[in-house]
N, C-alpha and C. Protein backbone atom coordinates (compact mmCIF):
# COMPACT_ATOMS: atom_id res chain seq x y z
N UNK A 1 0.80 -1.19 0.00
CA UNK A 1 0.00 0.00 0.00
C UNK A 1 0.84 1.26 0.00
N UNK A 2 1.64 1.08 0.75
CA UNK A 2 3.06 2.22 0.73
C UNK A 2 3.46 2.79 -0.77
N UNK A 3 3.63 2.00 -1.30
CA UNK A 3 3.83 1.84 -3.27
C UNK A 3 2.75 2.72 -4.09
N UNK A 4 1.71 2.32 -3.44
CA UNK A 4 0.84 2.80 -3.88
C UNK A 4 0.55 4.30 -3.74
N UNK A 5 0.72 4.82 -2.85
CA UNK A 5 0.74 6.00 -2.02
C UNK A 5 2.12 7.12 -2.69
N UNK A 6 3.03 6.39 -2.92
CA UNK A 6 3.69 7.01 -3.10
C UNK A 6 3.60 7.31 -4.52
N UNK A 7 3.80 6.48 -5.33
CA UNK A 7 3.34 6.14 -6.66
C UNK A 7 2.06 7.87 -7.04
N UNK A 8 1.19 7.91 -6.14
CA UNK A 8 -0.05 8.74 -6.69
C UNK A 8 0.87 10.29 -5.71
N UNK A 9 1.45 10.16 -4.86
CA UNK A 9 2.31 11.42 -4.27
C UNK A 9 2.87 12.11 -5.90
N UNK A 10 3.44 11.51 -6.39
CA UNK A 10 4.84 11.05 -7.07
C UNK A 10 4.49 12.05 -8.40
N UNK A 11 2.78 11.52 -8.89
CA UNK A 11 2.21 11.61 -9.95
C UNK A 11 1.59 13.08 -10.00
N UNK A 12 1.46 13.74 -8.54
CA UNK A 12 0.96 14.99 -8.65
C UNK A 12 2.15 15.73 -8.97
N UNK A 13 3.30 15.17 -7.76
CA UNK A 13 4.60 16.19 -8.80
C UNK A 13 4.80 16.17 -9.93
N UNK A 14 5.22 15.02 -10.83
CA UNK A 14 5.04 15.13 -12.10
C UNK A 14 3.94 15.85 -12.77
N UNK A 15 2.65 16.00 -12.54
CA UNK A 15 1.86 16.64 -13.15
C UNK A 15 2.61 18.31 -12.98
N UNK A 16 2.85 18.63 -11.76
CA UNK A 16 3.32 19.83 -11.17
C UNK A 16 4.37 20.12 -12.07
N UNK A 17 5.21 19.46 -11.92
CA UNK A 17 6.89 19.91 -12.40
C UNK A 17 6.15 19.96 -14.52
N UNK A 18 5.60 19.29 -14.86
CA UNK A 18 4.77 19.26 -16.13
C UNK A 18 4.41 20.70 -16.70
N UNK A 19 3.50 21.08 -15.88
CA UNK A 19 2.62 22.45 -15.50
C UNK A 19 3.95 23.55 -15.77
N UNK A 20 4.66 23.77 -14.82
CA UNK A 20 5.17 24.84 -14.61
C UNK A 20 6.14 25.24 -16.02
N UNK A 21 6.76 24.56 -16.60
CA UNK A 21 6.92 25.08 -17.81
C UNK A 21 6.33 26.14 -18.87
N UNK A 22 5.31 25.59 -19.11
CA UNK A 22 3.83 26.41 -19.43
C UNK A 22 3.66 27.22 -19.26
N UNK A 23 3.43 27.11 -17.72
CA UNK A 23 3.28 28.91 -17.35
C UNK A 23 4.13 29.74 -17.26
N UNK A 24 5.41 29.25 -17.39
CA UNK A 24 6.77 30.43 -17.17
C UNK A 24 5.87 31.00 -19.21
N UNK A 25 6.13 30.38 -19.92
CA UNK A 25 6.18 30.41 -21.35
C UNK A 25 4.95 31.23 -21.46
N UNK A 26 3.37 31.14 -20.49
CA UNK A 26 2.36 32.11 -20.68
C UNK A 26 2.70 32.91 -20.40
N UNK A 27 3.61 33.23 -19.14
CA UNK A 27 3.61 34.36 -18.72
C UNK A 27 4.62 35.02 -19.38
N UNK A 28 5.60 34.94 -20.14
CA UNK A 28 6.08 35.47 -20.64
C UNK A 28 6.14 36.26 -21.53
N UNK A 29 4.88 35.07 -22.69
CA UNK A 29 3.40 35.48 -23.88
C UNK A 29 3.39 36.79 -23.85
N UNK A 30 2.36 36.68 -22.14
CA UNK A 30 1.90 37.89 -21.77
C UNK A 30 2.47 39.08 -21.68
N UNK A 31 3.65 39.27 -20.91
CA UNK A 31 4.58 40.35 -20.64
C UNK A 31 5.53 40.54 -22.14
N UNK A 32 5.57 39.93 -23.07
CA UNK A 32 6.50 40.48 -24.55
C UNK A 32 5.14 40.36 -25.19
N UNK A 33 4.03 39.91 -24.85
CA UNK A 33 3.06 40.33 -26.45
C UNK A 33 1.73 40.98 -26.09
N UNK A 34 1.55 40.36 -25.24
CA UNK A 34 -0.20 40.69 -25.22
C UNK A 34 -0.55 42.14 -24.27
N UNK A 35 0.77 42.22 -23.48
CA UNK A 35 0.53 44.03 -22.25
C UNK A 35 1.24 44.92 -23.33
N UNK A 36 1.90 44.50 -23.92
CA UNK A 36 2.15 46.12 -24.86
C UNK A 36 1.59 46.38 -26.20
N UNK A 37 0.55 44.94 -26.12
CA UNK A 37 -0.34 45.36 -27.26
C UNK A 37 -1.69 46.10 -26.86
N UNK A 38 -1.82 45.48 -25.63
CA UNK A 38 -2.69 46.24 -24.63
C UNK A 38 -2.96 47.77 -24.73
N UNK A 39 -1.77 47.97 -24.90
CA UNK A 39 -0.96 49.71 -24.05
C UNK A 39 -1.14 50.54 -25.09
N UNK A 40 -0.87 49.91 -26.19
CA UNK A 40 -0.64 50.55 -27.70
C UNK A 40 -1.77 50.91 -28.26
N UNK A 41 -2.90 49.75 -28.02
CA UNK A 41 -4.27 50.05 -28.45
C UNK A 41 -4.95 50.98 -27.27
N UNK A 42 -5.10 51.05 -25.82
CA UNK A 42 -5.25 52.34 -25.45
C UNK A 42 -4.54 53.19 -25.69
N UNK A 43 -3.81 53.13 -25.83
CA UNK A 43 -3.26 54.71 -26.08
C UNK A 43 -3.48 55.27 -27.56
N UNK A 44 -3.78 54.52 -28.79
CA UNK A 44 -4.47 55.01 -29.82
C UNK A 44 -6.10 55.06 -29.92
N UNK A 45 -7.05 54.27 -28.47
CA UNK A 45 -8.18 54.87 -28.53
C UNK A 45 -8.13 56.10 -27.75
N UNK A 46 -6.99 56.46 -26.80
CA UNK A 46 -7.56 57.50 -25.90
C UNK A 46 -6.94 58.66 -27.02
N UNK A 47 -6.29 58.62 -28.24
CA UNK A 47 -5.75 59.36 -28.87
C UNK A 47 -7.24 60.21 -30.27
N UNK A 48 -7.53 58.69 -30.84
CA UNK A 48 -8.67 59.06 -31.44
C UNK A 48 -9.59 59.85 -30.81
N UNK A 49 -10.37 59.61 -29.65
CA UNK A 49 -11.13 60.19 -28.39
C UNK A 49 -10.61 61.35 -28.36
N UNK A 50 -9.31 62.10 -28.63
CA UNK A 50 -9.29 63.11 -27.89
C UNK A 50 -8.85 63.72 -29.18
N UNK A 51 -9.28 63.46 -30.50
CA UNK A 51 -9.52 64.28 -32.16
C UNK A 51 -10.16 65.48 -31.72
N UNK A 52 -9.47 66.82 -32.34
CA UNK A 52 -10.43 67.81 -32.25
C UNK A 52 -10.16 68.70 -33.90
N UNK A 53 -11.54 69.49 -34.25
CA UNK A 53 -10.85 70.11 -34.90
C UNK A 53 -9.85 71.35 -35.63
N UNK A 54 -9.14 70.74 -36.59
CA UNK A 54 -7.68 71.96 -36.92
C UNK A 54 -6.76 70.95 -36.60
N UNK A 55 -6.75 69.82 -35.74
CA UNK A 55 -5.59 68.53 -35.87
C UNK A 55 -5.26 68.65 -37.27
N UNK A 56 -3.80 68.23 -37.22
CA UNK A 56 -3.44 67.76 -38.43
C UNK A 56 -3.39 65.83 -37.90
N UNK A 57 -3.63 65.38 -39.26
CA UNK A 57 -3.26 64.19 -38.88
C UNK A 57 -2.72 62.85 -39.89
N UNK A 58 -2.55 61.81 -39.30
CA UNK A 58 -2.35 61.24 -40.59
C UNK A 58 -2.98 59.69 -41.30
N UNK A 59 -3.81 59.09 -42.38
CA UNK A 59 -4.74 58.42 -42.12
C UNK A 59 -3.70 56.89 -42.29
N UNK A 60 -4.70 55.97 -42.48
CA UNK A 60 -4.04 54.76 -42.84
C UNK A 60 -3.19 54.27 -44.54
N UNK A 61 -4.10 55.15 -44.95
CA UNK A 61 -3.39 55.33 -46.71
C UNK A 61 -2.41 56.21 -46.51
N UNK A 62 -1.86 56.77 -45.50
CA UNK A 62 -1.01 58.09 -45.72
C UNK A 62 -0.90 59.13 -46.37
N UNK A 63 -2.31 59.34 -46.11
CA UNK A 63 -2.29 61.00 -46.21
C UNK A 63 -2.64 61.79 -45.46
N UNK A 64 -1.98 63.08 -45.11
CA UNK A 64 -2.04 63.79 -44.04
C UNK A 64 -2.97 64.79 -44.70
N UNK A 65 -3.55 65.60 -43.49
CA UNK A 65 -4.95 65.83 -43.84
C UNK A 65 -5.11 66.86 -42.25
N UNK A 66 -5.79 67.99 -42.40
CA UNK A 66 -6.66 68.70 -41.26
C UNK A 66 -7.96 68.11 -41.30
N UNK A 67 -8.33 68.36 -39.52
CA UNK A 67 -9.44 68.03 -39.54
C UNK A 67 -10.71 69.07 -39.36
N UNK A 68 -11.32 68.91 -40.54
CA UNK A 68 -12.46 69.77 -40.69
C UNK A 68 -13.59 69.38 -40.09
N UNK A 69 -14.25 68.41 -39.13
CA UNK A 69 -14.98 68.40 -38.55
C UNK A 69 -15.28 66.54 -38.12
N UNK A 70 -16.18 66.50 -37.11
CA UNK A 70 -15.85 64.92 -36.65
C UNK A 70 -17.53 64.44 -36.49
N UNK A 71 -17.85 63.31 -36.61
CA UNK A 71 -19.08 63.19 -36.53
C UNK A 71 -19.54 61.67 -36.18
N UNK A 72 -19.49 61.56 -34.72
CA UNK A 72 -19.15 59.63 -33.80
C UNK A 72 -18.03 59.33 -34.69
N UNK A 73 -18.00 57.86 -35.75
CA UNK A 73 -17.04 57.23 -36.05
C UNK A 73 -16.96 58.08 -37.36
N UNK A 74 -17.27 59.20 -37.85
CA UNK A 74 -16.88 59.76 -39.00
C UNK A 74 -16.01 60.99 -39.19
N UNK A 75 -15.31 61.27 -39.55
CA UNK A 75 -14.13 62.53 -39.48
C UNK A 75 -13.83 62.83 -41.04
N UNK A 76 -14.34 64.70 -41.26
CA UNK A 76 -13.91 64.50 -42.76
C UNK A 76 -12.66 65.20 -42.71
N UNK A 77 -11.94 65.12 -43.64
CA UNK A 77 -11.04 65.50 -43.56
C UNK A 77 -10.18 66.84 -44.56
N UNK A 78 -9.97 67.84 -44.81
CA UNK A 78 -9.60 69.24 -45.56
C UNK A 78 -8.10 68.66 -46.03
N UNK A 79 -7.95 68.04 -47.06
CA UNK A 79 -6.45 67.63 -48.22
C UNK A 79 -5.34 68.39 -48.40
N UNK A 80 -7.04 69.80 -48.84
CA UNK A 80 -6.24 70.41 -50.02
C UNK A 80 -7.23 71.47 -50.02
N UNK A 81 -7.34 72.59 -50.55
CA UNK A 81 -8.07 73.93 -50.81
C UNK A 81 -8.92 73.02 -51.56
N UNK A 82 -10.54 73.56 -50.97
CA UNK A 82 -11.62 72.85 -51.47
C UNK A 82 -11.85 71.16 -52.00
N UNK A 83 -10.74 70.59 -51.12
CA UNK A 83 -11.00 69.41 -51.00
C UNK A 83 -11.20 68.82 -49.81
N UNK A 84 -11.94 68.05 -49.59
CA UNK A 84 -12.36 67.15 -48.30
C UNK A 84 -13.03 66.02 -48.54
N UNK A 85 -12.47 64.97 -47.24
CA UNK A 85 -12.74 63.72 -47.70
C UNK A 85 -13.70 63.44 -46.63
N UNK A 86 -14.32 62.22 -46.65
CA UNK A 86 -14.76 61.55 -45.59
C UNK A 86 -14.55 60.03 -44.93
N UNK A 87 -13.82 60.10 -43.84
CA UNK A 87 -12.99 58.58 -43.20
C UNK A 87 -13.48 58.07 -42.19
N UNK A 88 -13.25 56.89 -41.98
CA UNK A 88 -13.64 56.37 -40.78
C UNK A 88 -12.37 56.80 -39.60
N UNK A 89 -13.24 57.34 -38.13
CA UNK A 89 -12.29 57.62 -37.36
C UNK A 89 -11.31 56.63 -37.09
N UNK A 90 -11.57 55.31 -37.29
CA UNK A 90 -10.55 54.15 -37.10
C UNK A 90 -9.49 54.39 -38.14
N UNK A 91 -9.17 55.27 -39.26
CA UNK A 91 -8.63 54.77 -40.16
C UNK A 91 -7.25 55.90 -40.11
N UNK A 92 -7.97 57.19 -38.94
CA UNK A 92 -6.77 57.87 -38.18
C UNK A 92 -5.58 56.72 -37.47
N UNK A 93 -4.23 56.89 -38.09
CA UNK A 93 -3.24 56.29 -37.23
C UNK A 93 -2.75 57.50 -36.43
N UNK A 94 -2.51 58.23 -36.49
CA UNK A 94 -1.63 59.29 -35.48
C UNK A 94 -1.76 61.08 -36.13
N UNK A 95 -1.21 61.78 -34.91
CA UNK A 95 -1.10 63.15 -35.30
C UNK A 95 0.03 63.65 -36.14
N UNK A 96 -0.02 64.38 -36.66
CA UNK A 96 1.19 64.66 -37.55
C UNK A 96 2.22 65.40 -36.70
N UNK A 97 3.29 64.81 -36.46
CA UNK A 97 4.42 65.25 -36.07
C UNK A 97 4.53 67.06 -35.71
N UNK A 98 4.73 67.75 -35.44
CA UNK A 98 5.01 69.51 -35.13
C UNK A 98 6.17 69.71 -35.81
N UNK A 99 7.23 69.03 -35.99
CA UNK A 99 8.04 69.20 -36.50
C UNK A 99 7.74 69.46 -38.36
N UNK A 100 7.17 68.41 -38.68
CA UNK A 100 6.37 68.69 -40.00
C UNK A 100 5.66 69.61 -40.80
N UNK A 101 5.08 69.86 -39.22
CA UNK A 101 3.64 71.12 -39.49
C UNK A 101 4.46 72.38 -39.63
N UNK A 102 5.91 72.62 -38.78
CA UNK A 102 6.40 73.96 -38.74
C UNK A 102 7.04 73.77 -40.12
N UNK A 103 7.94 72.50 -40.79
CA UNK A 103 8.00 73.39 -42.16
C UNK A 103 7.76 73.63 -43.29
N UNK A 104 6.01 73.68 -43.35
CA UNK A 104 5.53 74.08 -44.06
C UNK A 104 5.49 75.37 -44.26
């Protein structure tokens, strides 16, 4: 019975010592992929969220563009003298640099 006992002791460590591999490797997942993808996507919704207009900005096709007015998920956008488009606010990647804007 001793054999026995030990035998099923024996089998939870192995399951244990099994396990822990795994989780070093999730957690690792986590901390190089999934928290700074986290971080990246708030910080480009709290960026969209905080569109106003006269931003310059720049879209996913790359073109930079002022913003002439915003409307929920719609933002049109001023090109060019008497041109304006209309985009989805998702399709804003970022603000245009200051450095850019001054040398114009």
């Amino acid at each position: 019975m001793t054999t026995i006992a030990a035998a099923q002791g024996s089998g939870a460590a192995v399951w244990i010592a099994n396990l822990f591999p795994i989780a070093v490797i999730v957690l690792i997942f986590y901390f190089l992929v999934i928290a700074p993808a986290n971080k990246q996507r708030r910080k480009t919704q709290e960026m969209l969220s905080a569109l106003k207009k006269g931003d310059r900005v720049i879209t996913s096709g790359g073109i930079y563009a002022s913003i002439n007015s915003i409307q929920d998920d719609v933002v049109y956008l001023k090109i060019a003298e008497n041109v304006k488009i209309r985009v989805q606010r998702s399709s804003i990647v970022g603000l245009e640099a200051a450095s850019q804007t001054e040398a114009k």
